[in-house]
Protein backbone atom coordinates (compact mmCIF):
# COMPACT_ATOMS: atom_id res chain seq x y z
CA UNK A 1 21.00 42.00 38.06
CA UNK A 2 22.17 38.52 37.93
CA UNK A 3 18.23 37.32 37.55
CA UNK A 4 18.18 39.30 34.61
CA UNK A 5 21.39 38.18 33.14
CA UNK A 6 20.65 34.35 33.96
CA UNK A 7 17.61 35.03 31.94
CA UNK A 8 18.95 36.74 29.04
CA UNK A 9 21.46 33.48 29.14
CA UNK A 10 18.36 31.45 28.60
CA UNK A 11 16.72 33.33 25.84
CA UNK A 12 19.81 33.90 23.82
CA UNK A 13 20.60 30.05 24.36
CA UNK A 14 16.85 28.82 23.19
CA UNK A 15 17.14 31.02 20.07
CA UNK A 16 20.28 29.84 18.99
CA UNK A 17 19.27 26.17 19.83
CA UNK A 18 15.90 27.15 17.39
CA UNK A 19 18.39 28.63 14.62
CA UNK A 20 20.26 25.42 14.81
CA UNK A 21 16.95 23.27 14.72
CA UNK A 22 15.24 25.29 11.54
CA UNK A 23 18.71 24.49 9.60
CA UNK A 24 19.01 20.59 10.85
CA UNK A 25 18.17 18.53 7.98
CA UNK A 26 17.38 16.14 10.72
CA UNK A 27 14.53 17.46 12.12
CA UNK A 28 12.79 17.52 8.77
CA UNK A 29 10.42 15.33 7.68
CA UNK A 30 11.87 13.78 5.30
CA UNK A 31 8.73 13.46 2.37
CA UNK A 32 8.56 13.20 -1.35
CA UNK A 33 7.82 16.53 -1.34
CA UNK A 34 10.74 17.69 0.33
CA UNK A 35 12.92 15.06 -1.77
CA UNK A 36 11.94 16.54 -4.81
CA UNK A 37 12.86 20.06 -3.60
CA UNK A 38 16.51 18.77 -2.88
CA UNK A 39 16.94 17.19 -5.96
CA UNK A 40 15.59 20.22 -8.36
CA UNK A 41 18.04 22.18 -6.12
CA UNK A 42 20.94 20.75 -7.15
CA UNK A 43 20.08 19.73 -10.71
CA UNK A 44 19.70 15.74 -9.58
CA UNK A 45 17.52 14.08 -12.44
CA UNK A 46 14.92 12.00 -10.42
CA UNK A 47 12.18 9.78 -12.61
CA UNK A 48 8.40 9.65 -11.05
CA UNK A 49 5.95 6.84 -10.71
CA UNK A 50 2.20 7.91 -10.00
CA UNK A 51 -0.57 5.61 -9.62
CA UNK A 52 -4.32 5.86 -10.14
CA UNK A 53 -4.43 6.78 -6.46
CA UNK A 54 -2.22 9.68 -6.58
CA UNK A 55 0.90 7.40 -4.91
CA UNK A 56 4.21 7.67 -5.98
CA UNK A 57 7.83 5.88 -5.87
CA UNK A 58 11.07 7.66 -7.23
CA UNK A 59 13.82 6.94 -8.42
CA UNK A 60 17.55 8.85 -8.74
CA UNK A 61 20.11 7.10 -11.46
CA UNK A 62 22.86 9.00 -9.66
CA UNK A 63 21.99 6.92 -6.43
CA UNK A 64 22.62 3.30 -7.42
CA UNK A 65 19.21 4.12 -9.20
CA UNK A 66 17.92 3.46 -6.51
CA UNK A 67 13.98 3.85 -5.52
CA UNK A 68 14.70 6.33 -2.94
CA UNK A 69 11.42 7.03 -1.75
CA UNK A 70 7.50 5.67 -2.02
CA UNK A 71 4.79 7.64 -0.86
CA UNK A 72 1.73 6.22 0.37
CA UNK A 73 -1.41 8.43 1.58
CA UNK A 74 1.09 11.15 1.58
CA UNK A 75 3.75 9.53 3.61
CA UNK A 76 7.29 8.06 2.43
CA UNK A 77 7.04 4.43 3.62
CA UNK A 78 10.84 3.77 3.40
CA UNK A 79 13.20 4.72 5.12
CA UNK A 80 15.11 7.54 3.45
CA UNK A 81 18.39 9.16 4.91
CA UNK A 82 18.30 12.83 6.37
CA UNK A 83 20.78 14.30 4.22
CA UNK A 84 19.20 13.50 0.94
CA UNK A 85 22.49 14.24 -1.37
CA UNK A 86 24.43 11.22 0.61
CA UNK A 87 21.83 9.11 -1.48
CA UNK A 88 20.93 6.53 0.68
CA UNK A 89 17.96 4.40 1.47
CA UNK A 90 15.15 3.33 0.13
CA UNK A 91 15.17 0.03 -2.58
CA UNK A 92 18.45 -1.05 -4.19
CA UNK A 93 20.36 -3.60 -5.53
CA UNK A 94 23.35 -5.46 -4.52
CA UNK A 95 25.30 -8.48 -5.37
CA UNK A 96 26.11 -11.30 -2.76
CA UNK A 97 27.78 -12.54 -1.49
CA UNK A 98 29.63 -9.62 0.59
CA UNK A 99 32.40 -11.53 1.90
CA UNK A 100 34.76 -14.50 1.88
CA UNK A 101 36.69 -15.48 -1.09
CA UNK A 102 34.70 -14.73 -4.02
CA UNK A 103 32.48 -11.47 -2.00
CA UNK A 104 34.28 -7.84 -2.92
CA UNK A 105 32.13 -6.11 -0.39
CA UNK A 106 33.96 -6.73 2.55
CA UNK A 107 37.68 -6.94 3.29
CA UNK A 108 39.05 -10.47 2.70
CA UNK A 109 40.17 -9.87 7.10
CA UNK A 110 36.09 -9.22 7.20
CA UNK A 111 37.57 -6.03 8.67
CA UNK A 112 36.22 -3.25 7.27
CA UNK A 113 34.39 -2.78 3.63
CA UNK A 114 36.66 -2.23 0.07
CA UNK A 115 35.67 0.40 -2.17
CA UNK A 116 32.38 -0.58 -4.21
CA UNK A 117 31.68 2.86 -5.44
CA UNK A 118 31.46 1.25 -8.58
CA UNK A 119 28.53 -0.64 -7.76
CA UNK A 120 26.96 2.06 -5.76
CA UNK A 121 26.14 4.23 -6.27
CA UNK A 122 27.98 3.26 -9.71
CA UNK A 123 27.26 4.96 -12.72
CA UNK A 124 23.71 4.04 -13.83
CA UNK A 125 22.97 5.11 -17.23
CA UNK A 126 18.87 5.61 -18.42
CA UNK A 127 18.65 2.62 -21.62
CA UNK A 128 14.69 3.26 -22.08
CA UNK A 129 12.03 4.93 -20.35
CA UNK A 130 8.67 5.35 -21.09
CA UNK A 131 6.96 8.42 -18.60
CA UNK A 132 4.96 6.07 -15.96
CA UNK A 133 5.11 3.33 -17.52
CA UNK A 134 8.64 1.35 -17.86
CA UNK A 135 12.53 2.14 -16.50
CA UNK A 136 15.87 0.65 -17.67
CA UNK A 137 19.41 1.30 -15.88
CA UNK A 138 22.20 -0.20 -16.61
CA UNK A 139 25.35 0.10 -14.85
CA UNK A 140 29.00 -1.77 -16.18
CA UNK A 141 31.80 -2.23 -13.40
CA UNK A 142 34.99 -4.30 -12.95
CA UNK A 143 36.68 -5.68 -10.01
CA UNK A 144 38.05 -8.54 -8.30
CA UNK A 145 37.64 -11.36 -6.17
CA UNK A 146 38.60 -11.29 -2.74
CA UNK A 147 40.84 -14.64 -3.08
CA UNK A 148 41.84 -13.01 -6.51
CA UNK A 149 40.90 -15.32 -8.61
CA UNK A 150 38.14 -13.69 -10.25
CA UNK A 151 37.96 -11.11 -12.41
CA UNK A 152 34.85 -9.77 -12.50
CA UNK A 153 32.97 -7.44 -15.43
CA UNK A 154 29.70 -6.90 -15.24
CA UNK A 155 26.91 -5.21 -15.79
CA UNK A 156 23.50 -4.47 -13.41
CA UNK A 157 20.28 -3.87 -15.09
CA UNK A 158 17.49 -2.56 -13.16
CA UNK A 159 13.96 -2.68 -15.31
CA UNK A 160 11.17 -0.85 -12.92
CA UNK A 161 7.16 -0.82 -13.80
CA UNK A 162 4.01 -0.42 -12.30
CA UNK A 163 2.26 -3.49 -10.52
CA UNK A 164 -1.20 -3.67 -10.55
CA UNK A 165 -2.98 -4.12 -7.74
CA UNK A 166 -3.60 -8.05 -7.27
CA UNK A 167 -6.66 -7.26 -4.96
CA UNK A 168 -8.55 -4.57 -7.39
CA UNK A 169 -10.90 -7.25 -9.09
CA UNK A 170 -11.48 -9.79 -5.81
CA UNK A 171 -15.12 -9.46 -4.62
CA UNK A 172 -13.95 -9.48 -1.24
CA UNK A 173 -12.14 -6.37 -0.81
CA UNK A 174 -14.66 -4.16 -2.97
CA UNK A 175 -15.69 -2.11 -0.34
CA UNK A 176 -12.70 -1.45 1.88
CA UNK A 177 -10.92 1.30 1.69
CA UNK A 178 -7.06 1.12 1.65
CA UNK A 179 -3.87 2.96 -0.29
CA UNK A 180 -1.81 1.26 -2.49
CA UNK A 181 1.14 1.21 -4.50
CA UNK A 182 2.96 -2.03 -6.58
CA UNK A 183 6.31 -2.22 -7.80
CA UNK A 184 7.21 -4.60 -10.56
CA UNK A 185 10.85 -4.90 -10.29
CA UNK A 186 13.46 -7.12 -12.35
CA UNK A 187 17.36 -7.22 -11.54
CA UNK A 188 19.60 -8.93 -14.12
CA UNK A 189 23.33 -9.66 -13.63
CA UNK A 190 25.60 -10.16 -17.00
CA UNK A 191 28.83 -11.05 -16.85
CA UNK A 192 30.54 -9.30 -19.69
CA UNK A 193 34.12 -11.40 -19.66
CA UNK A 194 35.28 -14.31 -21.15
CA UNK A 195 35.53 -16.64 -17.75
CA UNK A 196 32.90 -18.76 -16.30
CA UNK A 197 30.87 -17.60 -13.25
CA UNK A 198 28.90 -20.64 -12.04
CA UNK A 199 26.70 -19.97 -8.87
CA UNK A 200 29.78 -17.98 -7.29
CA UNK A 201 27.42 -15.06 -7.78
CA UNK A 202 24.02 -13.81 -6.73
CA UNK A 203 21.64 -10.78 -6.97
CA UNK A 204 20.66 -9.42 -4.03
CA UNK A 205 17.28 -6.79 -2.97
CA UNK A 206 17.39 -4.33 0.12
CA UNK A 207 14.64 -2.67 1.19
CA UNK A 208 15.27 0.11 4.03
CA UNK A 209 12.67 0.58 5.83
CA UNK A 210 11.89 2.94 9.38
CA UNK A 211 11.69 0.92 12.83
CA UNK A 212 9.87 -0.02 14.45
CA UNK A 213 8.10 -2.69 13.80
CA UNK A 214 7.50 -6.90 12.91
CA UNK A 215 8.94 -8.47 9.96
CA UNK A 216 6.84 -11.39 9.35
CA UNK A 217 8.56 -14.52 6.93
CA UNK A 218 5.82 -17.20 6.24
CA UNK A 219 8.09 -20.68 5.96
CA UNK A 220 7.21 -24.10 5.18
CA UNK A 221 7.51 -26.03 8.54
CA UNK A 222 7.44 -23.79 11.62
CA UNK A 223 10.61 -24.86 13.11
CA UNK A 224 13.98 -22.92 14.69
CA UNK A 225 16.31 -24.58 12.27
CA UNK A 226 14.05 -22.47 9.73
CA UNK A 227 16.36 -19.39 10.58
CA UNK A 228 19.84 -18.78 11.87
CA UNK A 229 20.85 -15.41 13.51
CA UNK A 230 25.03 -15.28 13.74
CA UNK A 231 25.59 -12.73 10.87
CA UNK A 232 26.49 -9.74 13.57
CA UNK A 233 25.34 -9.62 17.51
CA UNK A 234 22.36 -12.36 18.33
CA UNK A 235 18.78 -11.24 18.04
CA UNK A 236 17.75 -11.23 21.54
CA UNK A 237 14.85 -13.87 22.07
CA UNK A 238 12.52 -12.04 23.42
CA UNK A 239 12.78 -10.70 19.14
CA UNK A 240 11.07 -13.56 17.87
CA UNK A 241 8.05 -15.07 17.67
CA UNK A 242 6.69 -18.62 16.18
CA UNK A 243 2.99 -18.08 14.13
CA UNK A 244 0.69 -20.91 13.28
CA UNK A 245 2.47 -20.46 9.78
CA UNK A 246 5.20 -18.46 9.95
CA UNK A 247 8.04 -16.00 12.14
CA UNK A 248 7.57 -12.81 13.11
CA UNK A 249 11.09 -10.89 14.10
CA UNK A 250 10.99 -7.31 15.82
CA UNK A 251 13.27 -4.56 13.80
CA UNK A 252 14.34 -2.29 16.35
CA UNK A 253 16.38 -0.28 13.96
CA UNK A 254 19.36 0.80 16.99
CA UNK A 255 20.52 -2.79 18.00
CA UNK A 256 22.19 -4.81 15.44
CA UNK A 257 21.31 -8.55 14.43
CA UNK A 258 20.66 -10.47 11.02
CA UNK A 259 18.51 -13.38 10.72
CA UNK A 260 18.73 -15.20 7.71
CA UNK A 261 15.84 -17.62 6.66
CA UNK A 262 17.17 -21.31 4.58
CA UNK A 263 15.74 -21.17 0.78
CA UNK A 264 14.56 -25.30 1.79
CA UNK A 265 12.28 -23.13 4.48
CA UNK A 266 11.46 -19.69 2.46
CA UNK A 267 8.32 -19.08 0.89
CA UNK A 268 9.45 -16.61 -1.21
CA UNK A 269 7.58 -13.82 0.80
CA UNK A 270 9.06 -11.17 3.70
CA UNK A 271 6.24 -8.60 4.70
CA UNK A 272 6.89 -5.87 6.93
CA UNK A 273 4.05 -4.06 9.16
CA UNK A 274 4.44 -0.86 11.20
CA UNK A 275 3.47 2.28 11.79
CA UNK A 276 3.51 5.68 10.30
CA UNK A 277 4.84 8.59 12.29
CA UNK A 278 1.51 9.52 11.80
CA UNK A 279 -0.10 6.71 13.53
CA UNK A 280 -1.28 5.02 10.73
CA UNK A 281 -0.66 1.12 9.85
CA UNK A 282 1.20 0.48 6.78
CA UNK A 283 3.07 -2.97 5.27
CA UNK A 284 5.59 -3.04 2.55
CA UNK A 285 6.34 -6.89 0.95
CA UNK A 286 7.99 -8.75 -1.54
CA UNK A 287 7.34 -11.82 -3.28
CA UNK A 288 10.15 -13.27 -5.25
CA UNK A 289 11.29 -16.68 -6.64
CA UNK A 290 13.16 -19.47 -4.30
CA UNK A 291 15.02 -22.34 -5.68
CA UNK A 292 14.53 -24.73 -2.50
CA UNK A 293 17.78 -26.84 -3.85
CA UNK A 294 19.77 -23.92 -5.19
CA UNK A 295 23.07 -22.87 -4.15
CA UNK A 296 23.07 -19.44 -2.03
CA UNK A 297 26.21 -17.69 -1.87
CA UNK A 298 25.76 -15.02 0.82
CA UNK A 299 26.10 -16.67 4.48
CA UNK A 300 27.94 -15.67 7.91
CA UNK A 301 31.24 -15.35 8.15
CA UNK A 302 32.10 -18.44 10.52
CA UNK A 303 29.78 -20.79 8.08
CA UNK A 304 31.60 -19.87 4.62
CA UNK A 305 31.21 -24.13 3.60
CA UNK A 306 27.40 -23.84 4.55
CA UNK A 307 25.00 -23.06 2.08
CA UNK A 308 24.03 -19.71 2.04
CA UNK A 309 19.77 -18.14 2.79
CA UNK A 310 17.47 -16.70 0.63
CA UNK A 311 15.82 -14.54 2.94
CA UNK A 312 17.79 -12.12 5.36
CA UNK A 313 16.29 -9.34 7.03
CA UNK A 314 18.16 -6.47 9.41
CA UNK A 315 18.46 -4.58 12.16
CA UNK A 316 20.62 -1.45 11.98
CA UNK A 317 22.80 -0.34 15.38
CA UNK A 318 22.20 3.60 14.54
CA UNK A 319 20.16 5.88 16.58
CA UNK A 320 17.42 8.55 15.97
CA UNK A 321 16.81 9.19 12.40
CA UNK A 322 19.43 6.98 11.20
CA UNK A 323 17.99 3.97 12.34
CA UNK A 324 16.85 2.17 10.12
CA UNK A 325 15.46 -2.30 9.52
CA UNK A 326 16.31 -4.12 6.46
CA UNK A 327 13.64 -6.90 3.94
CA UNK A 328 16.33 -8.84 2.07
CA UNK A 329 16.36 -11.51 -0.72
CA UNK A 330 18.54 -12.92 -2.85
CA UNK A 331 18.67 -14.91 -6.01
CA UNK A 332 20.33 -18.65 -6.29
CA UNK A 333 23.96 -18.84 -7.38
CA UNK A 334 23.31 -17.53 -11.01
CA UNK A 335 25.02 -19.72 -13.76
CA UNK A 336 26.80 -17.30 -16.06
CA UNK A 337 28.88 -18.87 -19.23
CA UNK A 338 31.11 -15.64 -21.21
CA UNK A 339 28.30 -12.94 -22.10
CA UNK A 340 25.82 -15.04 -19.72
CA UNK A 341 22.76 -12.99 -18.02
CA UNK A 342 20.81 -14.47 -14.74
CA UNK A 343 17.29 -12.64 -13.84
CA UNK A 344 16.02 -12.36 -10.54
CA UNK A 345 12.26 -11.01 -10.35
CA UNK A 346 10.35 -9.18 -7.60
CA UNK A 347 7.14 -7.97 -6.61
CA UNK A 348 7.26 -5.14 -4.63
CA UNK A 349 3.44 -4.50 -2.53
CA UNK A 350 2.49 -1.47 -0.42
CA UNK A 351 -0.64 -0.85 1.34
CA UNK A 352 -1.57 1.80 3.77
CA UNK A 353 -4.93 0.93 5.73
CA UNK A 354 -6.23 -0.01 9.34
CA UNK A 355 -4.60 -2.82 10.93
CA UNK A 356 -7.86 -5.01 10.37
CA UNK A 357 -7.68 -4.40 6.74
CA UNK A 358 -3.96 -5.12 6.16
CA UNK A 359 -4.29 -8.74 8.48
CA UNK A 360 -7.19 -8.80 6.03
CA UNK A 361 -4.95 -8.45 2.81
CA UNK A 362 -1.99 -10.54 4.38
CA UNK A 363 -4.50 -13.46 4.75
CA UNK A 364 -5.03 -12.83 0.99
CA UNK A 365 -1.30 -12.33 -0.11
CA UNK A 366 1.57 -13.71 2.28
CA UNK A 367 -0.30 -16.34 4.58
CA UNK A 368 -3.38 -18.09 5.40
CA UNK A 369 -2.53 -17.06 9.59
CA UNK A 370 -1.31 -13.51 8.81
CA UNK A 371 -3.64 -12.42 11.56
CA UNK A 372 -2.52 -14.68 14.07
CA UNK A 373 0.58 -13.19 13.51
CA UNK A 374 2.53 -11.72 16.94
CA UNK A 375 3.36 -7.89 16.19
CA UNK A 376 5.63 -6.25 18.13
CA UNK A 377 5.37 -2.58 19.89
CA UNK A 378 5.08 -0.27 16.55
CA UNK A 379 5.72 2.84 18.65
């Protein structure tokens, strides 16, 4: 009798444990597909980019018009978070620096964050659109200074197009056989007031995407001053690697560390390269302007007189399937006089292919030793 009731304990407990699986969010797979299902469900106006190769990359105004998801050879590349209607992940925009005086991100103690609902998610309103072919958001939002002194109104435009493949006419890669998708991105930061913002501001790209895997940041001289690490915790040596022509940095998505790359070093390039959960290799990069002299506003919060990087790339501390590795750049200190605008342009790459074919491609696009490159455990 108690055999039988021990084992009707066990069957009762491993169907509940199922019921609580099937309705776990978590445990899904979280695809375009099943994206688009959430957002139809609850009325969420999404926009939808689809390439001659069937790959797509969305985007939700109502998330910090954000691109939320890009799927490659089926699979969402970013990382995306499990409860879809918290709208996070994906590409977005920010402005830098976070903290110290003139940051509104975090506290002015550095303890804690202040409210920046109005920058995101914001309120992102659609100023032209052309189906597949061109995107323009705009979002207007005022705050202040931590120190005080600034009052800030301004306004976020997000323009969002196609890129064409830059390897689709070169002889070389004719006959192999990869997926791709290109993102031709523009951020622009207008300061709508009647004060003068010079280089106390900067735009700012994120790019969430899953661990694990190797960021790898071609620089000019291969050298440790190239990079400093003391945003958060250290990134544990055994992270990083020296290339022939660049650093390769493991993003193990549960342990937190920042490493943030000197614009006099950057080459305007940060590539990641990982795995699918499929097995297959896959690298998202961008390639974006650096002003080698230019004044950077974001840096660590013990090095507020030091000039700030252009490159900064992250490690989250969550576990499971909110963990999560960061590609980060940022624009110069923009100069903006009363009704001033400052651009910042990016070009935002995806490929999908064996690993020999994307060393291949990096050789082509990010550096001449992208093959020699250390890569970390992808699994």
């Amino acid at each position: 009798m108690r055999r039988i009731s021990f084992l009707l304990i066990i069957v009762v407990s491993l169907g509940v444990f199922q019921f609580l699986m099937a309705g776990n969010p978590l445990q899904e797979n979280i695809d375009m597909n099943s994206i688009i299902s959430d957002l139809k469900s609850q009325k969420i106006d999404f926009f939808i980019f689809t390439n001659s190769q069937g790959n797509q990359f969305l985007i939700v105004p109502k998330f910090g018009a954000r691109i939320l998801a890009a799927s490659v050879g089926g699979e969402n590349l970013l990382w995306t978070h499990p409860d879809i209607l918290k709208g996070q992940g994906g590409q977005r925009s920010w402005v830098s620096p976070e903290g110290g005086a003139k940051g509104f991100i975090f506290r002015p103690d550095w303890k804690g964050n202040r409210d920046f609902s109005m920058l995101d998610p914001g309120n992102y309103k659609v100023t032209s659109s052309r189906e597949n072919e061109h995107l323009v958001l705009q979002n207007t939002f005022e705050t202040t200074s931590n120190d005080g002194k600034e009052k800030y109104d301004l306004t976020l435009t997000r323009e969002v197009r196609q890129e064409v493949d830059p390897l689709k006419s070169d002889p070389e890669f004719k006959d192999l056989s990869y997926e791709y998708l290109g993102i031709d991105f523009v951020h622009k930061l207008k300061n709508n007031s009647e004060a003068v913002f010079d280089s106390i501001l900067g735009l700012w790209c994120l790019i969430q995407i899953p661990p694990k895997g190797t960021m790898i940041v071609p620089v000019h001289e291969v050298k440790r001053n190239a990079w400093r690490a003391n945003y958060f915790e250290p990134i544990p040596e055994e992270y990083v690697k020296a290339n022939p022509d660049s650093f390769s940095y493991y993003i193990h998505g549960s342990q937190r560390y920042k490493v943030g790359i000197r614009p006099e070093s950057a080459q305007g390039v940060i590539c990641y390269l990982s795995k699918t959960k499929k097995g297959d290799f896959f690298m998202v990069f961008m390639m974006f302007p650096v002003m080698p002299e230019g004044r950077y506003v974001d840096r660590p919060k013990l090095e507020q007189e030091t000039n700030g990087d252009a490159i900064q790339l992250y490690s989250h501390l969550e576990k499971g399937p909110f963990a999560f590795g960061e590609l980060e750049c940022q624009s110069w200190g923009l100069k903006l006089p009363a009704g001033g605008e400052g651009t910042f342009p990016i070009q935002i790459y995806m490929y999908k292919a064996p690993l020999e074919v994307l060393q291949k491609i990096g050789k082509k696009l990010i550096c001449p030793q992208f093959d020699k490159a250390y890569l970390f455990k992808m699994d």
